[in-house]
C-alpha atoms as a PDB file:
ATOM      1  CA  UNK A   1     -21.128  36.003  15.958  1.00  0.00           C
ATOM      2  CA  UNK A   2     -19.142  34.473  13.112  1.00  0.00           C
ATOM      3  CA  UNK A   3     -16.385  33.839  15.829  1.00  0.00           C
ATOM      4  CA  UNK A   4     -18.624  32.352  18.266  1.00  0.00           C
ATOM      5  CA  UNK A   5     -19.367  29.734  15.881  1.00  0.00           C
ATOM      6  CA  UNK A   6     -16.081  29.016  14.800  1.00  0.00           C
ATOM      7  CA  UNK A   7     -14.986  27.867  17.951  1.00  0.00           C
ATOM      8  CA  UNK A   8     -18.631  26.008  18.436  1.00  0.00           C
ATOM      9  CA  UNK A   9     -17.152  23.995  15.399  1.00  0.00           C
ATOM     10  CA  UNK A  10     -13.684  23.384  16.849  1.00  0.00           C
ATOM     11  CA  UNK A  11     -15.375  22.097  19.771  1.00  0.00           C
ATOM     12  CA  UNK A  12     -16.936  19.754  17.807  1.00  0.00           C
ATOM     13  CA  UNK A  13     -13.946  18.852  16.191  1.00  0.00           C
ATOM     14  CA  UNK A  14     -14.744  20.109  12.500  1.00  0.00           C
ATOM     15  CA  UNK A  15     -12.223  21.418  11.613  1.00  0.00           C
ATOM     16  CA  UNK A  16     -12.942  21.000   7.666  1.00  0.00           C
ATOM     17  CA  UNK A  17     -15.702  23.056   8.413  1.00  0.00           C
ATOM     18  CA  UNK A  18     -14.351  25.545  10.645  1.00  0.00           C
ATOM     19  CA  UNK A  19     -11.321  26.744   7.994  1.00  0.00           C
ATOM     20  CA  UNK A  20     -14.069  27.006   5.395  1.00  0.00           C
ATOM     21  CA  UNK A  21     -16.347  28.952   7.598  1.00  0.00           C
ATOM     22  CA  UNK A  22     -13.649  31.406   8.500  1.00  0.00           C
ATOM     23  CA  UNK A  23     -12.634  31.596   5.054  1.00  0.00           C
ATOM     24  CA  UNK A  24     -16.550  32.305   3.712  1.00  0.00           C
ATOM     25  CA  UNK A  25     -16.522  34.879   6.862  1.00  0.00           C
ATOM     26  CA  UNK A  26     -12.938  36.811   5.925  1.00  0.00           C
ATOM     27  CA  UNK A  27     -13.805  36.839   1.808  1.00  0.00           C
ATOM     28  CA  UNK A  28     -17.480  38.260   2.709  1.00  0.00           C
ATOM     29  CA  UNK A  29     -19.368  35.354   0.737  1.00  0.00           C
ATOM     30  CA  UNK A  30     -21.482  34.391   3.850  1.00  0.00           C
ATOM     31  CA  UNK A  31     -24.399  37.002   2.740  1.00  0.00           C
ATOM     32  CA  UNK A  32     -24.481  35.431  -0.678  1.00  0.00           C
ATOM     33  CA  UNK A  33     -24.949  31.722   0.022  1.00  0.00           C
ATOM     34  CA  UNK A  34     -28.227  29.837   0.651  1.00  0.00           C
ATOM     35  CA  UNK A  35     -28.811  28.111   3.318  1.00  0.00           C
ATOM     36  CA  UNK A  36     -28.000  24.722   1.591  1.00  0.00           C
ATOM     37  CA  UNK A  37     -25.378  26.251  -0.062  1.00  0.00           C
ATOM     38  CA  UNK A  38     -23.785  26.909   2.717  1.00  0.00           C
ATOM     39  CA  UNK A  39     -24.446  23.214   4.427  1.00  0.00           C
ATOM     40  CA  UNK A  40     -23.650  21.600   1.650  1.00  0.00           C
ATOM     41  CA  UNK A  41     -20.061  23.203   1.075  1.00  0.00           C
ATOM     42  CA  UNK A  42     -19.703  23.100   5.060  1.00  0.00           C
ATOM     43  CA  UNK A  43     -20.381  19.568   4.857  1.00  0.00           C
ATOM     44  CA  UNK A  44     -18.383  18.617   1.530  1.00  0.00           C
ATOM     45  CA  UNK A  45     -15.237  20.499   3.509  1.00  0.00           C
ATOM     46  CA  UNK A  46     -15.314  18.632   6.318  1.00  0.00           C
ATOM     47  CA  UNK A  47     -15.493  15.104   4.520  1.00  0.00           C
ATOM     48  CA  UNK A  48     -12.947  16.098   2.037  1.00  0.00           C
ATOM     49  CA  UNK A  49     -10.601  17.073   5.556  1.00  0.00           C
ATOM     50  CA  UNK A  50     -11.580  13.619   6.961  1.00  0.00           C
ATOM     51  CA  UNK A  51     -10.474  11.752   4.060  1.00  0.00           C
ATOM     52  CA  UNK A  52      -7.040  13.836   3.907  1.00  0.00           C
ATOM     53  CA  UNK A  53      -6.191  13.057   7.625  1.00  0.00           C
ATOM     54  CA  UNK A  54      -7.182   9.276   7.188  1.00  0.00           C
ATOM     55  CA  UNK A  55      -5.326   8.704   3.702  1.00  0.00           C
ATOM     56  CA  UNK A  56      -1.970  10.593   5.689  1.00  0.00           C
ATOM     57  CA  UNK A  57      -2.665   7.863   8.612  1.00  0.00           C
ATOM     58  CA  UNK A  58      -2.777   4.821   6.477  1.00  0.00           C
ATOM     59  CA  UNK A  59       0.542   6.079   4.407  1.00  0.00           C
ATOM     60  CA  UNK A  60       2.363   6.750   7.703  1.00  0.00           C
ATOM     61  CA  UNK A  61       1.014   3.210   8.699  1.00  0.00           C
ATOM     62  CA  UNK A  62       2.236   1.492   5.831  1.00  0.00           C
ATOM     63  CA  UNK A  63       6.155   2.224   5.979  1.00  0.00           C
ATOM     64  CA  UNK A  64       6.443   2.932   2.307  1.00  0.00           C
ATOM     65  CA  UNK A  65      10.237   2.600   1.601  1.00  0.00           C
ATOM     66  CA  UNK A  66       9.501   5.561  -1.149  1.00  0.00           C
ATOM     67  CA  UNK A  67       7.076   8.178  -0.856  1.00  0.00           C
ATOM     68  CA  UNK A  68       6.111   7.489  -4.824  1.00  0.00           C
ATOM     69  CA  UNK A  69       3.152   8.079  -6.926  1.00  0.00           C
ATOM     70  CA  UNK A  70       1.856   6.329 -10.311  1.00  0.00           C
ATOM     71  CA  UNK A  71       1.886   9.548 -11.818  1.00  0.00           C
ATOM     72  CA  UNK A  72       5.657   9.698 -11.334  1.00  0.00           C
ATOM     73  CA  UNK A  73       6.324   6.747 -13.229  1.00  0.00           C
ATOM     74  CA  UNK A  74       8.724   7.399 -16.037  1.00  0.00           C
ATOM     75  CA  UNK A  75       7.473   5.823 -19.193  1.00  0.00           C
ATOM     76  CA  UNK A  76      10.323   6.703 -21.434  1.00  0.00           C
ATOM     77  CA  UNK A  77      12.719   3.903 -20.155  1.00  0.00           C
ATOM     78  CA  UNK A  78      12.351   1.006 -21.989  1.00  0.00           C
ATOM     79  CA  UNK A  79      11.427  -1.712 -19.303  1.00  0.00           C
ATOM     80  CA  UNK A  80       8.811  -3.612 -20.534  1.00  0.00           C
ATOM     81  CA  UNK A  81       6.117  -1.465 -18.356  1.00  0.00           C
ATOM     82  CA  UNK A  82       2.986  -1.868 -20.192  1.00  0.00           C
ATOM     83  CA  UNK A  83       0.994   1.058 -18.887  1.00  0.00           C
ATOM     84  CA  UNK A  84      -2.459   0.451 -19.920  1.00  0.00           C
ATOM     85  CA  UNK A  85      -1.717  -2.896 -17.584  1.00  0.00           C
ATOM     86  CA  UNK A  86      -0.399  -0.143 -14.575  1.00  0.00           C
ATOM     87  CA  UNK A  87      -3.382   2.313 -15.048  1.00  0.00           C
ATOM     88  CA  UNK A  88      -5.584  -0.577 -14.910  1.00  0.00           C
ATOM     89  CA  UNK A  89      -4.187  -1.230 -11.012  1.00  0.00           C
ATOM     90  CA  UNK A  90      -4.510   2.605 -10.487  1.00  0.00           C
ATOM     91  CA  UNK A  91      -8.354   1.553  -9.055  1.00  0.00           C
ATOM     92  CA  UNK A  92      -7.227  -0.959  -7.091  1.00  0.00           C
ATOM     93  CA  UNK A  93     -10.356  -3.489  -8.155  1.00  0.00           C
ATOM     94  CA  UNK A  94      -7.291  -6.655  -7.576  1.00  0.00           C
ATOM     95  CA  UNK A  95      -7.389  -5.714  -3.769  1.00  0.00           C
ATOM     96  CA  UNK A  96     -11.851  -6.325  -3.704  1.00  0.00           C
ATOM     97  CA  UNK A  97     -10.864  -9.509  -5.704  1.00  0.00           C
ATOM     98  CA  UNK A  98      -8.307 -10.622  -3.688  1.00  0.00           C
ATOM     99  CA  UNK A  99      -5.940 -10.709  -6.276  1.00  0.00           C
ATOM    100  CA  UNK A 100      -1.913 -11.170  -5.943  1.00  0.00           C
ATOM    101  CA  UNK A 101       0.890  -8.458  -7.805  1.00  0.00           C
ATOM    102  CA  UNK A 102       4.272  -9.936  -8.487  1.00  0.00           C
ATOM    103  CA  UNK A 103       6.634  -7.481  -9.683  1.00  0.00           C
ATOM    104  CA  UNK A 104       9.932  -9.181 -11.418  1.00  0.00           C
ATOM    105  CA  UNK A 105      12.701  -8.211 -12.923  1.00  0.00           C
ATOM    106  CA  UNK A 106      16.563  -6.894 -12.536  1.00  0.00           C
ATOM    107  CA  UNK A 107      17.931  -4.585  -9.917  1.00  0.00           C
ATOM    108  CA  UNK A 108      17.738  -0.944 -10.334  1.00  0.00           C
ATOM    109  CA  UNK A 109      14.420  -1.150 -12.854  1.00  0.00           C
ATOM    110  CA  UNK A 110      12.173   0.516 -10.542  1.00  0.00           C
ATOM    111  CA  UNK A 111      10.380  -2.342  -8.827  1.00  0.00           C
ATOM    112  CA  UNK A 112      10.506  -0.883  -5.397  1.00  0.00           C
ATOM    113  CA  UNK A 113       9.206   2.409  -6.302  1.00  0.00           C
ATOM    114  CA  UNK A 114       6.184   0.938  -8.867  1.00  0.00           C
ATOM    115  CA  UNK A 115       5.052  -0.996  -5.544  1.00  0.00           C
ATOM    116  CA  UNK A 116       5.294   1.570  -3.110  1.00  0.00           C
ATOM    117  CA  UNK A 117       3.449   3.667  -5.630  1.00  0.00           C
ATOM    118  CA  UNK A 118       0.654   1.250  -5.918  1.00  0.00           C
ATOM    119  CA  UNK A 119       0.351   0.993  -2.145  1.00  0.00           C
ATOM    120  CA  UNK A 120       0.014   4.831  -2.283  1.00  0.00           C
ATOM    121  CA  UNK A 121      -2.721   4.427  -4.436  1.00  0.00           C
ATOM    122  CA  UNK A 122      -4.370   1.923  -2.736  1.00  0.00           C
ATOM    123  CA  UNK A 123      -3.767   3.827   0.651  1.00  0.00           C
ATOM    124  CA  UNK A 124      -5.365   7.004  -1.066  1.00  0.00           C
ATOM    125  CA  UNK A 125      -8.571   4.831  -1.982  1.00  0.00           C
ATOM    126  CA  UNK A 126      -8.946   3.761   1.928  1.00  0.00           C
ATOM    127  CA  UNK A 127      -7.456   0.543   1.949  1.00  0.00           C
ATOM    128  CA  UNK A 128      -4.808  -0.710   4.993  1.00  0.00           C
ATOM    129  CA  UNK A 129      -1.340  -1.266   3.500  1.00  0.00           C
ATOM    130  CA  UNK A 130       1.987  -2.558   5.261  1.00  0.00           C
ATOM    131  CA  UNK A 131       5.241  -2.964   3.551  1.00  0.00           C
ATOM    132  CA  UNK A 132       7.870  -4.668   4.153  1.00  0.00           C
ATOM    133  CA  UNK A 133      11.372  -5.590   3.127  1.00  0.00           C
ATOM    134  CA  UNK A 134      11.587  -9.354   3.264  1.00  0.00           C
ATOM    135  CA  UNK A 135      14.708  -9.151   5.726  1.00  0.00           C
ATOM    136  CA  UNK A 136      13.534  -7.143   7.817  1.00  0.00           C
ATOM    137  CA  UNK A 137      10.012  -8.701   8.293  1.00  0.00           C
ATOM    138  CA  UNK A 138      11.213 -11.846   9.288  1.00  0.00           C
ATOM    139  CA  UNK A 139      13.683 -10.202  11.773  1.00  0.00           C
ATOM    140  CA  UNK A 140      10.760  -8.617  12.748  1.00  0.00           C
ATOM    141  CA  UNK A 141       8.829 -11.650  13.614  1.00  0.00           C
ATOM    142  CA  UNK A 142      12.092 -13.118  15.258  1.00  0.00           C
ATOM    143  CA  UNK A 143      11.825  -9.893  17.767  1.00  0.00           C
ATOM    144  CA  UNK A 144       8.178 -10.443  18.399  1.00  0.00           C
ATOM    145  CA  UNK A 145       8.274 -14.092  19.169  1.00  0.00           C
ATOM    146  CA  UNK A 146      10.723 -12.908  22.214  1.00  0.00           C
ATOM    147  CA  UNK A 147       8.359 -10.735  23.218  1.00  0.00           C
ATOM    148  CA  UNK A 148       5.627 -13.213  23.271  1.00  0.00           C
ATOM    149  CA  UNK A 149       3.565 -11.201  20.806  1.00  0.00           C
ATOM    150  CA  UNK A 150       3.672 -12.863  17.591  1.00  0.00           C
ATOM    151  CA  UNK A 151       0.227 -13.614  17.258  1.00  0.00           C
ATOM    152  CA  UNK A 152      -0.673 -10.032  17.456  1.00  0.00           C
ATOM    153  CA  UNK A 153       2.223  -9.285  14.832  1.00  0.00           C
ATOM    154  CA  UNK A 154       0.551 -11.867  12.668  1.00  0.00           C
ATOM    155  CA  UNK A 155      -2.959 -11.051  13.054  1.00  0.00           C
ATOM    156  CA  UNK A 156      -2.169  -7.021  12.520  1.00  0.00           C
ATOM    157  CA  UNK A 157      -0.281  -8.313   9.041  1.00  0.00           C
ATOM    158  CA  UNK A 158      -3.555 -10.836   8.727  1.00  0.00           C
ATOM    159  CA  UNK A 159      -5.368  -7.614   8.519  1.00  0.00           C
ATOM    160  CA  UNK A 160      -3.984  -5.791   5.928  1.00  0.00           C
ATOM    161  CA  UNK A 161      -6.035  -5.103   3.063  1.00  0.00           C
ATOM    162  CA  UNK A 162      -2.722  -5.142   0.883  1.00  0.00           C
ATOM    163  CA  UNK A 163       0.900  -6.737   1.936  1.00  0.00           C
ATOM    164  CA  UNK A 164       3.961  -5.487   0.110  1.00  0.00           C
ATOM    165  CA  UNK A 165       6.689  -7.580   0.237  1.00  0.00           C
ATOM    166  CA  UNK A 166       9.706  -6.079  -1.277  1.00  0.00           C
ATOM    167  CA  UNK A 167      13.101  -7.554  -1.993  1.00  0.00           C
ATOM    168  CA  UNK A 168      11.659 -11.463  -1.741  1.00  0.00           C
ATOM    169  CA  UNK A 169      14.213 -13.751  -2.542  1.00  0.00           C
ATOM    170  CA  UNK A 170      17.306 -11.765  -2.173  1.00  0.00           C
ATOM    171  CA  UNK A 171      18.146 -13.563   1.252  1.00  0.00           C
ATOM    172  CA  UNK A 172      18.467 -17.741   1.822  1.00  0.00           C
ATOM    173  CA  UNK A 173      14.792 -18.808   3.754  1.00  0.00           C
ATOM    174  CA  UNK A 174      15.922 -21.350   6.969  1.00  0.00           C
ATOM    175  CA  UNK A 175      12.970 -23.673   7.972  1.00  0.00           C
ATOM    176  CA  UNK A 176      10.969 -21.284  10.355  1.00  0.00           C
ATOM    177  CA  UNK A 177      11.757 -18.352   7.874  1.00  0.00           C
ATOM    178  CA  UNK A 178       9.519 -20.807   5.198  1.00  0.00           C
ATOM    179  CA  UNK A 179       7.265 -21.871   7.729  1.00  0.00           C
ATOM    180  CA  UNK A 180       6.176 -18.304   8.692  1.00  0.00           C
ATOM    181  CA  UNK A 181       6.296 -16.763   5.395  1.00  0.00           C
ATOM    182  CA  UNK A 182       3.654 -20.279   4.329  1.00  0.00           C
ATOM    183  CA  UNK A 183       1.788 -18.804   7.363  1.00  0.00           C
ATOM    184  CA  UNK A 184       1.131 -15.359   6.564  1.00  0.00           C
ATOM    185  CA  UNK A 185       0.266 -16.375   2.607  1.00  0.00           C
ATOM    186  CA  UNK A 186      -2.226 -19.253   3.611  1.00  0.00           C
ATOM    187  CA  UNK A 187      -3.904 -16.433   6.364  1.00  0.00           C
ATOM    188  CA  UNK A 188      -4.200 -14.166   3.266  1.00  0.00           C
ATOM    189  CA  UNK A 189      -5.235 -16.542   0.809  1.00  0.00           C
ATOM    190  CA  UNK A 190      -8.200 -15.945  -0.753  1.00  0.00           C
ATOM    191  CA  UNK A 191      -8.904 -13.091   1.581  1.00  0.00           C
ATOM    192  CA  UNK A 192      -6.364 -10.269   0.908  1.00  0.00           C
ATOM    193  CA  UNK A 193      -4.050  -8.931  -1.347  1.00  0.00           C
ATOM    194  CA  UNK A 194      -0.318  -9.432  -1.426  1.00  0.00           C
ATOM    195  CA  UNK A 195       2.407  -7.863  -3.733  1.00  0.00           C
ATOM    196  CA  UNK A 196       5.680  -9.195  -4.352  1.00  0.00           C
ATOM    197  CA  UNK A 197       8.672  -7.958  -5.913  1.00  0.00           C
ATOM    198  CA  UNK A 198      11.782  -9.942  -6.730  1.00  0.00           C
ATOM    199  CA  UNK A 199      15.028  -9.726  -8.694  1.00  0.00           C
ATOM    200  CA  UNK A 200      14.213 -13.643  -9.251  1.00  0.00           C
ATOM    201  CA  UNK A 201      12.128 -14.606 -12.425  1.00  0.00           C
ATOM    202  CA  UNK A 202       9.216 -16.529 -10.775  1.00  0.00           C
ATOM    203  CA  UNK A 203      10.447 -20.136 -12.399  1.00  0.00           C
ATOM    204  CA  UNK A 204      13.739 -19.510  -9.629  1.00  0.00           C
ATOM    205  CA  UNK A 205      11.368 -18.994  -6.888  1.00  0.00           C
ATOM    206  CA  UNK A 206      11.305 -23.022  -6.277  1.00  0.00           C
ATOM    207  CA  UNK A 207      14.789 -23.122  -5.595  1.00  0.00           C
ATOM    208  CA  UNK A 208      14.723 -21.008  -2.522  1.00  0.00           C
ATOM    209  CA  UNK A 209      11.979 -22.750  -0.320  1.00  0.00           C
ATOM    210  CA  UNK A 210      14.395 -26.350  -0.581  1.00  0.00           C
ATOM    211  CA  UNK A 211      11.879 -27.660   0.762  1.00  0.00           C
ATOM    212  CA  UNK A 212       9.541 -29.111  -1.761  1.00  0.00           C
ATOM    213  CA  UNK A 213       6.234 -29.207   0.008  1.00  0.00           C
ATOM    214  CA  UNK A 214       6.495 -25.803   1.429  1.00  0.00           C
ATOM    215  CA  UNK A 215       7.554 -25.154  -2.272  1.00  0.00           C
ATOM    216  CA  UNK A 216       4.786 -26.522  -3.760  1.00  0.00           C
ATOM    217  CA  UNK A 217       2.113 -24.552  -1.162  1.00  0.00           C
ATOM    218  CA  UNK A 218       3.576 -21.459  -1.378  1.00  0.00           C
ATOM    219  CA  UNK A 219       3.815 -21.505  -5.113  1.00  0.00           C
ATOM    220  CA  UNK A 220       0.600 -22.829  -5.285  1.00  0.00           C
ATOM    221  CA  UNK A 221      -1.254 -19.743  -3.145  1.00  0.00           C
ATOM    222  CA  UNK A 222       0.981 -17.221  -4.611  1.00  0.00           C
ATOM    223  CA  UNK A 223       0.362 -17.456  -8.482  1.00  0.00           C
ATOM    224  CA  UNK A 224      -3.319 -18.519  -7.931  1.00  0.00           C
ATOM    225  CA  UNK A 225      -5.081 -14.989  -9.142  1.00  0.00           C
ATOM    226  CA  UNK A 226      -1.897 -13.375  -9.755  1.00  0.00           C
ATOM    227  CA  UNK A 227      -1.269 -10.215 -11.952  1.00  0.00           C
ATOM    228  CA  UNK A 228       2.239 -10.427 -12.963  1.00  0.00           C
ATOM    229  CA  UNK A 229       4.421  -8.039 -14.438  1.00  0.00           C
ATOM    230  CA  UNK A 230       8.112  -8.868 -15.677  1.00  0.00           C
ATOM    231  CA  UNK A 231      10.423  -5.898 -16.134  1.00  0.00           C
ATOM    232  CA  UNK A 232      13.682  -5.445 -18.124  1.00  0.00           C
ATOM    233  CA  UNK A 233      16.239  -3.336 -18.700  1.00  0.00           C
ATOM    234  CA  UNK A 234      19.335  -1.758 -17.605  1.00  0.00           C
ATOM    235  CA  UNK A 235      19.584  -0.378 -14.038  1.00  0.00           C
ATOM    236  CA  UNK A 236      18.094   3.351 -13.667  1.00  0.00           C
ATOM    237  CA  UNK A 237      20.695   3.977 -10.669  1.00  0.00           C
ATOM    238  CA  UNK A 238      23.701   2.994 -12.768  1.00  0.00           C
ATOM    239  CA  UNK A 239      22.251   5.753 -15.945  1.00  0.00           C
ATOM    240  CA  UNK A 240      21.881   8.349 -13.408  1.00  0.00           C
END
C-alpha cells in the first residue's frame, strides 16, 4: 500500500512529497501522525522541494561569474565594507523599489564576488537575475543583431528583475556600444534593478560616454535611487 502511493505521487509529479512519504514509511512514523500532521508536513515538503528546484533554475539562469554567498564575505580585510549597509541588501527590498547598486573601487577588492553574491541572494528570494561582464554583453548584442534577434535579447534583459553588470568601464564605449547600453538603462528605469561594478570612481564615469548627452542621460538614470558603495584597499589576489 505505502508503495502504491508512492508512485501515485510520482505520477503526479511530487516529488517533495514522495521522498518524505517514503522516508515517514521506512522510519515507521506513519502510525504516529494525524491526519493533518501528516498533510501538513506532506505539503510543507513539497513546497520547500519547489522552491529548491526554482532558486537552482534562476542561479543557473543568471551566469554568476562566482558561485558566492553573503555569508562568505570576509570582514577582516580592511576595505571600507560597511556591513550593517551589506546585511541591509541581504532582503533585497532595493529590487521592490527599483533601486540601483554601484559597486566601486580598485581591482582585486572583491567587487565581483560581493555582486554575484547579492544576485545569489536575490535569486534565492525568487527574483530573475542576469549577469554580465560588460565586454561580453555588448559582444553579445553584436551576435544577436546578426541573427536578427535583438529585440528578443533586449526584451529577455528588459525582464530581469535585477541586471549585474560587472567590469563597466574597463573597455572604451564606440557610439552604438553607448547607444545600447542608454537603451537597456532607460528600459529599466524606474522599473528594475541594475548593479554596477567598476574599477572607475563614479566622478570618471563621464569621461567614457564622450559623448555628452548620452553622458548626461546615462548618468542621470544611473545615480537616480542609487545605493552606492566605494571600496578600498589593496588587492586580495596579490595577498594570497
Amino acid at each position: 500500500m505505502h508503495d502504491q502511493i508512492k508512485q501515485n505521487i510520482l505520477s503526479l509529479r511530487m516529488e517533495g512529497m514522495a521522498t518524505l512519504w517514503q522516508n515517514l514509511s521506512e522510519t515507521h512514523q506513519l502510525p504516529h501522525l494525524s491526519s493533518e500532521q501528516l498533510l501538513q508536513m506532506l505539503l510543507q515538503a513539497e513546497w520547500e522541494h519547489r522552491q529548491g528546484r526554482k532558486q537552482d533554475r534562476l542561479v543557473r539562469a543568471a551566469r554568476f561569474r562566482y558561485q558566492s554567498s553573503l555569508e562568505e564575505i570576509d570582514w577582516h580585510t580592511s576595505r571600507n565594507l560597511d556591513k550593517n549597509e551589506l546585511l541591509q541588501l541581504s532582503d533585497c527590498s532595493f529590487i521592490k523599489r527599483a533601486e540601483n547598486v554601484i559597486i566601486t573601487g580598485p581591482t582585486g577588492v572583491g567587487k565581483s564576488f560581493i555582486a554575484s553574491a547579492i544576485g545569489h541572494q536575490a535569486c534565492h528570494l525568487g527574483y530573475k537575475v542576469v549577469y554580465f561582464n560588460m565586454q561580453k554583453l555588448f559582444q553579445k548584442l553584436r551576435i544577436v543583431k546578426a541573427e536578427g534577434t535583438y529585440l528578443k535579447e533586449m526584451l529577455r534583459i528588459e525582464k530581469q528583475d535585477l541586471l549585474i553588470l560587472d567590469d563597466f568601464g574597463i573597455h572604451p564605449m564606440d557610439a552604438n556600444t553607448r547607444l545600447e547600453l542608454l537603451e537597456i538603462i532607460e528600459d529599466r528605469h524606474g522599473k528594475r534593478s541594475t548593479l554596477i561594478s567598476s574599477q572607475l570612481p563614479v566622478s570618471k564615469w563621464y569621461e567614457i560616454f564622450e559623448d555628452g548627452t548620452i553622458a548626461d542621460a546615462l548618468m542621470d538614470r544611473l545615480l537616480h535611487q542609487t545605493i552606492r558603495i566605494d571600496m578600498k584597499g589593496e588587492s586580495l589576489r596579490k595577498k594570497r
